[in-house]
Structure formats: C-alpha cells, structure tokens
C-alpha atoms as a PDB file:
ATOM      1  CA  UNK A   1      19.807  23.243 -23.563  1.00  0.00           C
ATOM      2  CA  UNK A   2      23.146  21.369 -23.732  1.00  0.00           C
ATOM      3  CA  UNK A   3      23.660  18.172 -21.981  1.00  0.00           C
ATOM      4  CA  UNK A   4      27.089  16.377 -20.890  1.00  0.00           C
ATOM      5  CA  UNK A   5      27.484  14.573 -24.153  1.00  0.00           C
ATOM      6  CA  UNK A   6      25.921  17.359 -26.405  1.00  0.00           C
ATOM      7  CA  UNK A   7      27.834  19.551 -28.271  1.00  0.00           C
ATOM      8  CA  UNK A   8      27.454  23.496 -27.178  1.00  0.00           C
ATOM      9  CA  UNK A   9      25.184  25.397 -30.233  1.00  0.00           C
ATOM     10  CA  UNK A  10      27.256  28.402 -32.090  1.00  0.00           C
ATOM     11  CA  UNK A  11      25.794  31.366 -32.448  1.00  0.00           C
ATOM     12  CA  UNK A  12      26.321  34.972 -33.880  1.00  0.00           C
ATOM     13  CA  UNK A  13      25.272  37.126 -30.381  1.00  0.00           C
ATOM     14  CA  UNK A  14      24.783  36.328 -26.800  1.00  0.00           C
ATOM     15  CA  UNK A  15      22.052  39.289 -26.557  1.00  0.00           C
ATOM     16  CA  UNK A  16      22.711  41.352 -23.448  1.00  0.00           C
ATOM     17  CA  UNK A  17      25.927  39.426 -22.581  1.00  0.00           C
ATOM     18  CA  UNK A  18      27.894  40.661 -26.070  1.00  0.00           C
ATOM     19  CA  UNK A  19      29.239  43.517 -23.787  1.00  0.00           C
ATOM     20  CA  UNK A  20      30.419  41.203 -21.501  1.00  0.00           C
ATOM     21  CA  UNK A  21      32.112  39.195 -24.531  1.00  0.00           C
ATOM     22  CA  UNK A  22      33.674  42.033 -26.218  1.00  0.00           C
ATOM     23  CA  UNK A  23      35.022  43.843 -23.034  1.00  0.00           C
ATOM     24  CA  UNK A  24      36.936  40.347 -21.537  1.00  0.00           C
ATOM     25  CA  UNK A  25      37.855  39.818 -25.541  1.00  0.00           C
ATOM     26  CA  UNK A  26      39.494  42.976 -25.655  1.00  0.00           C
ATOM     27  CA  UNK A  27      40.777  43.148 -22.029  1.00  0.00           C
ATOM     28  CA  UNK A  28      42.299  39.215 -23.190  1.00  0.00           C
ATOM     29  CA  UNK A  29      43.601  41.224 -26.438  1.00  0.00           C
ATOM     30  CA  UNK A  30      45.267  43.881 -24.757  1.00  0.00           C
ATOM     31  CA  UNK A  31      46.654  42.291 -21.927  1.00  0.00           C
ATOM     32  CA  UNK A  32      48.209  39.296 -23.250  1.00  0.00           C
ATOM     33  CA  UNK A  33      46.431  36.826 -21.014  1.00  0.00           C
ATOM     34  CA  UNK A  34      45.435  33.316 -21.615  1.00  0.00           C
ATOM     35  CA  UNK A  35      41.989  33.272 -20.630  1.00  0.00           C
ATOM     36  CA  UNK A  36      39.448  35.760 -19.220  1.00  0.00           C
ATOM     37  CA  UNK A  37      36.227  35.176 -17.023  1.00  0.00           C
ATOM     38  CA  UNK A  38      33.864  36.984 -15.617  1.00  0.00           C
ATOM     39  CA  UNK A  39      30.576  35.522 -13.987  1.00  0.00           C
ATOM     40  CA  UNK A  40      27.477  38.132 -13.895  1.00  0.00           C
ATOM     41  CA  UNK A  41      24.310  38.212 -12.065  1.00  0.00           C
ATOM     42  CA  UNK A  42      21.539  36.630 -14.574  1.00  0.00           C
ATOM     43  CA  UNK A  43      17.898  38.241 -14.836  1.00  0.00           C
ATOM     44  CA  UNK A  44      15.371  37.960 -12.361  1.00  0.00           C
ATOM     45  CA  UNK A  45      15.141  34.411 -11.288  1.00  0.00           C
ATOM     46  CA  UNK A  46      18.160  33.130 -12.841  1.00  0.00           C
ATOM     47  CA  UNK A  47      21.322  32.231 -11.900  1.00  0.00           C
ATOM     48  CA  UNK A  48      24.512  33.670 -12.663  1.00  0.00           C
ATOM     49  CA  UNK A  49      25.880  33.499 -16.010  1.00  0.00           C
ATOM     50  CA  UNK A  50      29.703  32.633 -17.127  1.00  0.00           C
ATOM     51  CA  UNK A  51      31.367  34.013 -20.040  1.00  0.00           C
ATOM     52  CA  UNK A  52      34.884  32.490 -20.902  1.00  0.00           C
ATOM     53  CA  UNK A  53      37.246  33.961 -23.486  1.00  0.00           C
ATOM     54  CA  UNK A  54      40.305  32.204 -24.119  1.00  0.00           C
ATOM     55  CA  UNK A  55      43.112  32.984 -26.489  1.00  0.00           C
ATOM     56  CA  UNK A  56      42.559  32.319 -30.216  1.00  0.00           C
ATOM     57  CA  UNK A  57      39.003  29.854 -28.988  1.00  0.00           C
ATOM     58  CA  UNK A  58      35.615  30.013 -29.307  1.00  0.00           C
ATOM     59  CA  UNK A  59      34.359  32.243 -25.966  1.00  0.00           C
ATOM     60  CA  UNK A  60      31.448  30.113 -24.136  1.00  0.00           C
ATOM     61  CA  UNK A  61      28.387  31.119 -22.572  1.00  0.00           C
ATOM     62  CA  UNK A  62      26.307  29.663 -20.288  1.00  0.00           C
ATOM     63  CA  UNK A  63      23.455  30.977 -18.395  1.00  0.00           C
ATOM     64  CA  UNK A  64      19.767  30.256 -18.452  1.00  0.00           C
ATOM     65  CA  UNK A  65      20.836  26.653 -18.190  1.00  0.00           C
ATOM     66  CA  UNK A  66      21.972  26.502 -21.485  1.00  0.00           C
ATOM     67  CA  UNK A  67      25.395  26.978 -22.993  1.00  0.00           C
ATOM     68  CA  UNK A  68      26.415  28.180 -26.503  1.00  0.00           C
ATOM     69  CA  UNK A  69      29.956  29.163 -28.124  1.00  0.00           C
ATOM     70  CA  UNK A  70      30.621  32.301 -30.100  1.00  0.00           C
ATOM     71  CA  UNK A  71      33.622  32.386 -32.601  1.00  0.00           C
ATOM     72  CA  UNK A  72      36.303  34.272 -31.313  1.00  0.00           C
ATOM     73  CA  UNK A  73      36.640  36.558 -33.828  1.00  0.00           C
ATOM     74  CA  UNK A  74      32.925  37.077 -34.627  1.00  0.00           C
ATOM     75  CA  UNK A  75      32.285  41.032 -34.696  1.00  0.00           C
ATOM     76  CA  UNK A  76      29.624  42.028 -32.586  1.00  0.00           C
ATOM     77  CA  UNK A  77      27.216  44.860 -32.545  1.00  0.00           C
ATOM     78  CA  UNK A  78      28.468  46.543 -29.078  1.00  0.00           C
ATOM     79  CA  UNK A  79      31.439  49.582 -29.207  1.00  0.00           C
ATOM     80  CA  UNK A  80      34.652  48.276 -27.845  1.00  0.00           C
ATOM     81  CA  UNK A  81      34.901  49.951 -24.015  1.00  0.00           C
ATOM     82  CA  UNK A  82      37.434  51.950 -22.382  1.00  0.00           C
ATOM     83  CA  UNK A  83      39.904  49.540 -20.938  1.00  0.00           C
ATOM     84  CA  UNK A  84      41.679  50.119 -17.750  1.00  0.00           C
ATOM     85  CA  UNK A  85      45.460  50.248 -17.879  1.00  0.00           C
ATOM     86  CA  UNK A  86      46.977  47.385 -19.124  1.00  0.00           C
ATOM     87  CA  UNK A  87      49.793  46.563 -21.048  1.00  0.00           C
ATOM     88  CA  UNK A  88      51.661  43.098 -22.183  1.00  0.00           C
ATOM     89  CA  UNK A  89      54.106  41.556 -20.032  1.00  0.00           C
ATOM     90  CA  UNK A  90      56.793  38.926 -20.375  1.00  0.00           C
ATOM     91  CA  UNK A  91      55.232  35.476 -18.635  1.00  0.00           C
ATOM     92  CA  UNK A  92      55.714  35.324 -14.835  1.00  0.00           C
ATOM     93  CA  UNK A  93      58.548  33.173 -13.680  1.00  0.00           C
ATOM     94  CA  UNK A  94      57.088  30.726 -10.979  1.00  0.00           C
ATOM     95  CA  UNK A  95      58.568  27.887  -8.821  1.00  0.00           C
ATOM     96  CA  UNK A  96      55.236  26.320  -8.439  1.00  0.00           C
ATOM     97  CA  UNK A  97      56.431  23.647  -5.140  1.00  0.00           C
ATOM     98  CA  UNK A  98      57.784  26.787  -3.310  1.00  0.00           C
ATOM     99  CA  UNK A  99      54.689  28.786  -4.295  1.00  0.00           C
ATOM    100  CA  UNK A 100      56.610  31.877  -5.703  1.00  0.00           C
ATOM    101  CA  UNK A 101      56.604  34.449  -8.292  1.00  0.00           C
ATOM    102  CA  UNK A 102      59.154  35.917  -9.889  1.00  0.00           C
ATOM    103  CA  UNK A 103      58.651  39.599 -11.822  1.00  0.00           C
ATOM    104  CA  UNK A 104      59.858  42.564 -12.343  1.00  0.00           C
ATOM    105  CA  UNK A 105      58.737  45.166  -9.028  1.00  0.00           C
ATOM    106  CA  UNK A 106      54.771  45.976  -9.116  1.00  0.00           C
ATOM    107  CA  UNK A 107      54.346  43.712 -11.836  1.00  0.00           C
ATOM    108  CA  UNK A 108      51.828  41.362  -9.788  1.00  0.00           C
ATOM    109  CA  UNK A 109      50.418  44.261  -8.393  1.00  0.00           C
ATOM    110  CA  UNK A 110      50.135  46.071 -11.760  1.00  0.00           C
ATOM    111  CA  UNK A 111      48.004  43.126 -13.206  1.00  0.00           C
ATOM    112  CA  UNK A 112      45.980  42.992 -10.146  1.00  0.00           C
ATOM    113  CA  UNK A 113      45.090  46.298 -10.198  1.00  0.00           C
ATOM    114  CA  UNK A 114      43.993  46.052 -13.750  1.00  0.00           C
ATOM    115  CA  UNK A 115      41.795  42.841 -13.001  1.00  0.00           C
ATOM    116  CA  UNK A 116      40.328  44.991 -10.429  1.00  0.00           C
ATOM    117  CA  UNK A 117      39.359  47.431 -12.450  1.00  0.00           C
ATOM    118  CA  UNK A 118      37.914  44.846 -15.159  1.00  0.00           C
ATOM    119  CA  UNK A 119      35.808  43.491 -12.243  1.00  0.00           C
ATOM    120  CA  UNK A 120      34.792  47.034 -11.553  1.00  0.00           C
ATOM    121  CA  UNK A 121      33.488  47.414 -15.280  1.00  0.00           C
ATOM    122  CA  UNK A 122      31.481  44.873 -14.671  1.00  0.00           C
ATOM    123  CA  UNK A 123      29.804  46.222 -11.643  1.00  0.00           C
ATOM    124  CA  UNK A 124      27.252  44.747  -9.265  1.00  0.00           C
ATOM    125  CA  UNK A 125      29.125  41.839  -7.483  1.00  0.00           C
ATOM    126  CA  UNK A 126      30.036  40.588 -10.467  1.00  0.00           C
ATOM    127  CA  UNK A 127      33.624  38.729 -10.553  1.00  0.00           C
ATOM    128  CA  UNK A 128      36.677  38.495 -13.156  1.00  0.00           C
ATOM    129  CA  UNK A 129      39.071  36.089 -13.122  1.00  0.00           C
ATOM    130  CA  UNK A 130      41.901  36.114 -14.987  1.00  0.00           C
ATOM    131  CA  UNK A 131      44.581  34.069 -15.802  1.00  0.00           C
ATOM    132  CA  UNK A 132      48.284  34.804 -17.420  1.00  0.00           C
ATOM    133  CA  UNK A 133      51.452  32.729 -18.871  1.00  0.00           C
ATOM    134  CA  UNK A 134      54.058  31.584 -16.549  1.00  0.00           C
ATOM    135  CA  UNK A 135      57.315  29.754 -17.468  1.00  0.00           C
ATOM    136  CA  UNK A 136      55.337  26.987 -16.238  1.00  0.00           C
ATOM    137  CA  UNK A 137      52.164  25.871 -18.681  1.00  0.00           C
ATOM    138  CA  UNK A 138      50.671  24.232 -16.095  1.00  0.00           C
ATOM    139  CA  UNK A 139      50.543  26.697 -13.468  1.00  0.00           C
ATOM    140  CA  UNK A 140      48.947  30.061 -15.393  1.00  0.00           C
ATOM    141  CA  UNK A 141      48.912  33.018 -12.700  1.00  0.00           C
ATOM    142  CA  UNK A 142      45.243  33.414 -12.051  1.00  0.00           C
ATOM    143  CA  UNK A 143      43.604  36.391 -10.458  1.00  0.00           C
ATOM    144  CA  UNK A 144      40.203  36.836  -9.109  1.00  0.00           C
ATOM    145  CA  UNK A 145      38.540  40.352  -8.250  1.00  0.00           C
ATOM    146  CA  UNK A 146      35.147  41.076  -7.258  1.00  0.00           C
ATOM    147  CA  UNK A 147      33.511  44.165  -7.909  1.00  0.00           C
ATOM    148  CA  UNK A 148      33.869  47.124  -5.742  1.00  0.00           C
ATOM    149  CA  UNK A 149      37.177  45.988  -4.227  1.00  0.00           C
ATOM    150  CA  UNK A 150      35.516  45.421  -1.187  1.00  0.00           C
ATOM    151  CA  UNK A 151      36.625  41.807  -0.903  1.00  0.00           C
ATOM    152  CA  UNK A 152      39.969  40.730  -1.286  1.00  0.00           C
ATOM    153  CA  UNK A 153      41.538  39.319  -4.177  1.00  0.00           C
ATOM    154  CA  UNK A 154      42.698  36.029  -4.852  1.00  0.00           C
ATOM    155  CA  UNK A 155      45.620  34.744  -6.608  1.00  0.00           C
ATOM    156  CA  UNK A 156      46.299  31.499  -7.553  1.00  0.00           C
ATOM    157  CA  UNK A 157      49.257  29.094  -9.163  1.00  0.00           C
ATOM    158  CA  UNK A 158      48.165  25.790 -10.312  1.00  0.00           C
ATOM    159  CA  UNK A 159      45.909  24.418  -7.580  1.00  0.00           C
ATOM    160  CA  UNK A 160      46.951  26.959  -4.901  1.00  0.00           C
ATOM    161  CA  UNK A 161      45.134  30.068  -4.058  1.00  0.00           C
ATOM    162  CA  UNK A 162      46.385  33.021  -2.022  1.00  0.00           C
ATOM    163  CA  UNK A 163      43.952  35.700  -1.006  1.00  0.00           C
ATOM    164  CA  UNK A 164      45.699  38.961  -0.381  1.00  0.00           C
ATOM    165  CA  UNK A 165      45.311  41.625   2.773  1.00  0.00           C
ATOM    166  CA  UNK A 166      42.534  44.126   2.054  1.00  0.00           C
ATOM    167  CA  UNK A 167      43.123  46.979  -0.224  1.00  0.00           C
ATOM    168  CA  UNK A 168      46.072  45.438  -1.944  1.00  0.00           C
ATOM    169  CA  UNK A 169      47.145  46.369  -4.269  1.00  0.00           C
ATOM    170  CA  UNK A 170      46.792  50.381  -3.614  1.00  0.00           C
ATOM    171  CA  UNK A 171      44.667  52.130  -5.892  1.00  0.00           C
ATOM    172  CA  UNK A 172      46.307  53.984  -8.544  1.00  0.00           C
END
C-alpha cells in the first residue's frame, strides 16, 4: 500500500486491469487527448478501481487500496481493441468566463459520441472521462460517459460542468 508521502511502486502489469490500460492508452493515442480515465467496478468486496493515462506519463492504478504506476510505453500482454471512431482534432477554442466552445459543427458531439462508446467498452456501469486541449491550458474540455448511455453525459471546462439532455448526442 501507498501512503500520502510514499512514492507509488512501478510495475510491469496491472493483472486484469492491463485491458483497461491498453484500451484508454490507445483510445489517448488515437484521439489526441490529454488524459484518459476510466473507473471500473473492483472484485467482490472491493471498491472501484481508477486507471489514469495521460499523455507521454506513467498511467496510475489504484484499486485494492493500493496504487502503482506503469510506464507509459511498457508493452503489455493484452491485443490492442477495436476502437470506436475517433480521429484527431485541432484543440477546442474556449472563452472559459462565458462558458463557451468554439469548433467546427458536430465536433463536440463527435468526441462525445466517441467517449460514449469508450465508456460502453468498458461495460457494467463503468465510467470514462476524458479530457482534450483547448486554446486555454487550464481549462482542458473534459467529458464524462457512463456505460450504457443511460445517464447523461457531462461536460466540463475548468471547474464548470454541464450535463447534457438525455440521448445527446444521437447515436451514430
């Protein structure tokens, strides 16, 4: 286990989680985004773990209590997965006092849908958050989806968070 002040152990393979790991790494990868979350149900009796893959950094992994750190570019023994849709695009202009977003048509809804369908990979009620560049550093474009796409998702812009009608974006 890892306290405050103690330093999180490396190691080679999260077990059961290195699907996890490689599917946000190459989601991150393809995608162009910043950082990529996703928290999943933990084995019977245990809480949630979190698995958090940022660009060109160590991912970290903490469940059972205990966190470790993986190298980013440490190959792992699972088979890279069949991405949804996603391609790179330029960051999101954002006025981040007047809460707006400016892109290109469907380009918000593009990425949600495609953090939707990361969620979805993950099944159960598992969540993915994801978050991508603005022209502000400070205020990354984040977006939350839960599983199923029965519950709304939530974007946020710095400290702000927006949860959008049902259903939105449409499927595709």
């Amino acid at each position: 286990m890892t306290g405050d002040d103690e330093v999180p152990e490396l190691v080679a393979s999260v077990g059961p989680l290195d699907e996890v790991v490689v599917l946000l790494r190459e989601f991150l990868h393809r995608s162009g985004a910043i950082r990529a979350v996703a928290i999943v149900a933990g084995g019977p009796g245990e809480g949630p773990a979190v698995v958090d893959c940022g660009q060109l950094r160590q991912t970290e992994v903490e469940a059972g209590g205990r966190t470790v750190m993986l190298p980013h570019a440490i190959e792992l023994d699972v088979a890279p997965p069949a991405l949804p849709d996603i391609r790179q695009l330029p960051p999101f202009e954002v006025d981040v006092a007047q809460a707006q977003v400016a892109a290109p048509p469907g380009a918000v809804a593009y990425v949600a849908a495609a953090v939707r369908d990361l969620a979805g990979m993950l099944g159960g009620a598992n969540v993915a958050m994801v978050q991508f560049r603005t022209s502000d550093d400070d205020a990354p474009l984040g977006i939350t989806a839960r599983a199923g796409g029965a519950e709304p998702i939530v974007l946020s812009l710095g400290e702000e968070e927006f949860e959008m009608d049902p259903g939105w974006p449409e499927r595709r």
